[in-house]
C-alpha atoms as a PDB file:
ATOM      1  CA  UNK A   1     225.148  91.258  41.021  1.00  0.00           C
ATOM      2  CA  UNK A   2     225.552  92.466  37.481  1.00  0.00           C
ATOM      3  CA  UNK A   3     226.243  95.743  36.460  1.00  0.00           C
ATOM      4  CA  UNK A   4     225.819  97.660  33.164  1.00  0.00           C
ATOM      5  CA  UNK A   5     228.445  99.886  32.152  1.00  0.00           C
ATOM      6  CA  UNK A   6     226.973 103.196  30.973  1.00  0.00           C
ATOM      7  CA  UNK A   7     226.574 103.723  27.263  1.00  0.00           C
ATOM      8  CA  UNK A   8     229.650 106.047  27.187  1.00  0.00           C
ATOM      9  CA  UNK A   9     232.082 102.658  28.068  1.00  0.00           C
ATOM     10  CA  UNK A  10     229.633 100.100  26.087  1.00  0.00           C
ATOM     11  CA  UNK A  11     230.857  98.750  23.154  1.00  0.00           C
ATOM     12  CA  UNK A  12     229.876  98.889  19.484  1.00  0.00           C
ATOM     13  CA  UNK A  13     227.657  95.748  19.279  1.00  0.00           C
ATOM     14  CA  UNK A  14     225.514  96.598  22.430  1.00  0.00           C
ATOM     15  CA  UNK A  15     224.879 100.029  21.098  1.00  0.00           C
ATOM     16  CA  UNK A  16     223.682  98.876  17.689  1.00  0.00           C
ATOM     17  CA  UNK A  17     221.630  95.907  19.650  1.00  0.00           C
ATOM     18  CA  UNK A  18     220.259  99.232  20.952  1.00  0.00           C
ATOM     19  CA  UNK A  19     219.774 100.693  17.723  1.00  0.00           C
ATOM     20  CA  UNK A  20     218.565  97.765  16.527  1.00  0.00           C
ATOM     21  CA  UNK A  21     215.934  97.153  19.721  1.00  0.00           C
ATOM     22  CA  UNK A  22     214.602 100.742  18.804  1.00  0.00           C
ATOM     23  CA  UNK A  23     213.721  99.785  15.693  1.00  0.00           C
ATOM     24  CA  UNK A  24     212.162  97.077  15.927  1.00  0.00           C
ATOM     25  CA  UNK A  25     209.705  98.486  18.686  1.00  0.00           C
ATOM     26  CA  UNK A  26     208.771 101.608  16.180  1.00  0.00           C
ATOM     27  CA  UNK A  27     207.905  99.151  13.937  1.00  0.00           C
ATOM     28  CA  UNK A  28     206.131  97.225  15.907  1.00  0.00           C
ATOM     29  CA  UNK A  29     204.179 100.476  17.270  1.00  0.00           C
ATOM     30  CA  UNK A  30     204.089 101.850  13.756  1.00  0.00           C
ATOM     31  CA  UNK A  31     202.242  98.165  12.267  1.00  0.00           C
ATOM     32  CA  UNK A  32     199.988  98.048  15.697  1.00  0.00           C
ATOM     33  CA  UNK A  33     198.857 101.927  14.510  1.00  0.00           C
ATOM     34  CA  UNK A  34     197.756 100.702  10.545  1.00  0.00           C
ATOM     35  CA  UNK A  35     196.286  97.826  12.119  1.00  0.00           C
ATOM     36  CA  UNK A  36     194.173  99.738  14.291  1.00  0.00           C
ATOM     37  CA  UNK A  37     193.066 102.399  11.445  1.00  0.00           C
ATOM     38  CA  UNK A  38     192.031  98.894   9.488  1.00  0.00           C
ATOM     39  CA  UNK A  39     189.644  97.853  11.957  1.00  0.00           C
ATOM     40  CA  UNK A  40     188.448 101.974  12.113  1.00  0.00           C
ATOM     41  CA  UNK A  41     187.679 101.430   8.686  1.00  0.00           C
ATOM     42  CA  UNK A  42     186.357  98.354   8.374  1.00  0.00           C
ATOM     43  CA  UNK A  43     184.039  98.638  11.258  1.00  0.00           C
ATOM     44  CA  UNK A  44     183.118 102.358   9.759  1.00  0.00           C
ATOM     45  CA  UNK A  45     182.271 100.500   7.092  1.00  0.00           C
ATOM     46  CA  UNK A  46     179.855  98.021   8.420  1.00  0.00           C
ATOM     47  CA  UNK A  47     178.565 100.900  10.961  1.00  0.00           C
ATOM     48  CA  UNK A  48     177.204 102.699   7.393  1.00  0.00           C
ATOM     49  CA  UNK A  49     176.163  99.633   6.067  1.00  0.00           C
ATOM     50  CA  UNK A  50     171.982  99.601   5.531  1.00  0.00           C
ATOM     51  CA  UNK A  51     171.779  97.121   2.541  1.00  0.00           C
ATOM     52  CA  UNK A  52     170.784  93.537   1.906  1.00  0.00           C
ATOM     53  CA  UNK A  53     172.162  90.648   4.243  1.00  0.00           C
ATOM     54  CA  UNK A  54     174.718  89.293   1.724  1.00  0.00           C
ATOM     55  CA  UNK A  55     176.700  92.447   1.656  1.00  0.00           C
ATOM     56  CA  UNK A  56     176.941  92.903   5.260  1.00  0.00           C
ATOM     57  CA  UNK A  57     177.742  89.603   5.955  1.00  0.00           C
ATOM     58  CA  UNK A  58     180.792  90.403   3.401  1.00  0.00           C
ATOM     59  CA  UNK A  59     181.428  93.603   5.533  1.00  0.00           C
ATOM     60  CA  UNK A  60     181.385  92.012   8.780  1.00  0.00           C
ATOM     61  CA  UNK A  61     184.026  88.899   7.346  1.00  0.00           C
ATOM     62  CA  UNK A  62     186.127  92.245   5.752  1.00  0.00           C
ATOM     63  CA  UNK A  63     185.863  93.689   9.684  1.00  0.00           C
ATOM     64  CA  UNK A  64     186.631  90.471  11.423  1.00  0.00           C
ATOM     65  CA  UNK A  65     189.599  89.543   8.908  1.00  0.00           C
ATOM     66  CA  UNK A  66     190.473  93.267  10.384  1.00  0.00           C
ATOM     67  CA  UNK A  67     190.249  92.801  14.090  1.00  0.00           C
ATOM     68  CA  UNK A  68     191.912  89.482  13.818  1.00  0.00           C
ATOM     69  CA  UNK A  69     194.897  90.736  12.785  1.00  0.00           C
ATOM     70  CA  UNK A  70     195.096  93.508  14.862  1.00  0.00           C
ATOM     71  CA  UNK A  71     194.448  90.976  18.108  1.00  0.00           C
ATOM     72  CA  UNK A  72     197.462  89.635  16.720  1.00  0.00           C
ATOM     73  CA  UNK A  73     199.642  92.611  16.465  1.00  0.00           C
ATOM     74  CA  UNK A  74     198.797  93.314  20.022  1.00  0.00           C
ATOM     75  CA  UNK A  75     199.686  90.145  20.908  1.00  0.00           C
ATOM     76  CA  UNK A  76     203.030  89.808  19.118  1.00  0.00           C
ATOM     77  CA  UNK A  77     203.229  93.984  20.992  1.00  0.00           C
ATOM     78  CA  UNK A  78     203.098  91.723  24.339  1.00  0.00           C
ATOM     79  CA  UNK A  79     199.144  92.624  25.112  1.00  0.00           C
ATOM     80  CA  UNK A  80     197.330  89.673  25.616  1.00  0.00           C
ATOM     81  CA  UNK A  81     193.943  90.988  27.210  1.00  0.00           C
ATOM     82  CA  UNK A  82     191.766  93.162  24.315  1.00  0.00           C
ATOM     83  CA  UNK A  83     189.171  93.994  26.291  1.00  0.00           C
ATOM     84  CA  UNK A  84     190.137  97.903  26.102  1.00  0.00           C
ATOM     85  CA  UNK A  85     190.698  97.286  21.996  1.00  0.00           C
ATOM     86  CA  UNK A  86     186.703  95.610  22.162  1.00  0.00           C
ATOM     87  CA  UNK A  87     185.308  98.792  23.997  1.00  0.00           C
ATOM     88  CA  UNK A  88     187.826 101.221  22.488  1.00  0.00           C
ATOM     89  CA  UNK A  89     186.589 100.306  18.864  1.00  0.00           C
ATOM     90  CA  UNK A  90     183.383  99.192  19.651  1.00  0.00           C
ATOM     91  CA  UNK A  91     183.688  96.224  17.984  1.00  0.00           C
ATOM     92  CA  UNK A  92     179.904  94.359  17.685  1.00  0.00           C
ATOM     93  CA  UNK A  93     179.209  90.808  18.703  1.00  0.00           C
ATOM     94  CA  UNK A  94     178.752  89.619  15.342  1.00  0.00           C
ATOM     95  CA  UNK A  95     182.699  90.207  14.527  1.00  0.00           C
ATOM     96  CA  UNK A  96     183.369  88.590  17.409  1.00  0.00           C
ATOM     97  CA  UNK A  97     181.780  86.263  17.147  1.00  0.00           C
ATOM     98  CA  UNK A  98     182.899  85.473  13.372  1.00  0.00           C
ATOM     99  CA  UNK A  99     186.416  84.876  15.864  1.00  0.00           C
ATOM    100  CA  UNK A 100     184.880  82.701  17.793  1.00  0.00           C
ATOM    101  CA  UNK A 101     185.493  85.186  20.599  1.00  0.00           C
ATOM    102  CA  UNK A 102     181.571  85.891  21.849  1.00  0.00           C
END
């Protein structure tokens, strides 16, 4: 059995591997959150959209370049199921699809 001193007896390098841990996660959270207001936008966007068929096949690429790389901010976050992302932003078949996800 192994046991973890508390921080008070820990020594330098595991508390700034703490620090550092910290960090990193607040980053991660903080590029997961502009990801996500991306794909608000994007898919705002293309919700708004009532023009021709070239545009919004230009806003639903702009959308899908969007949701692709928030999938993979969740993923590199450690979620692997985006489901509750899908229904959460509402994102339409035709983006998905443009992933090959539908």
């Amino acid at each position: 059995m192994s046991v973890r001193p508390p921080s008070l007896f820990s020594n330098r390098q595991e508390q700034s591997l703490n620090v550092l841990d910290y960090e990193l996660l607040a980053e991660k959270a903080a590029a997961l959150g502009r990801a996500g207001e991306r794909v608000g936008e994007a898919l705002a966007r293309l919700g708004a959209h009532s023009g021709d068929a070239e545009a919004r096949r230009v806003l639903v690429k702009a959308a899908a370049d969007a949701v692709y790389g928030y999938f993979v901010q969740r993923e590199l976050c450690g979620y692997r199921r985006h489901d509750d992302a899908i229904r959460h932003y509402g994102i339409p078949r035709e983006v998905l699809a443009r992933l090959g996800a539908a």
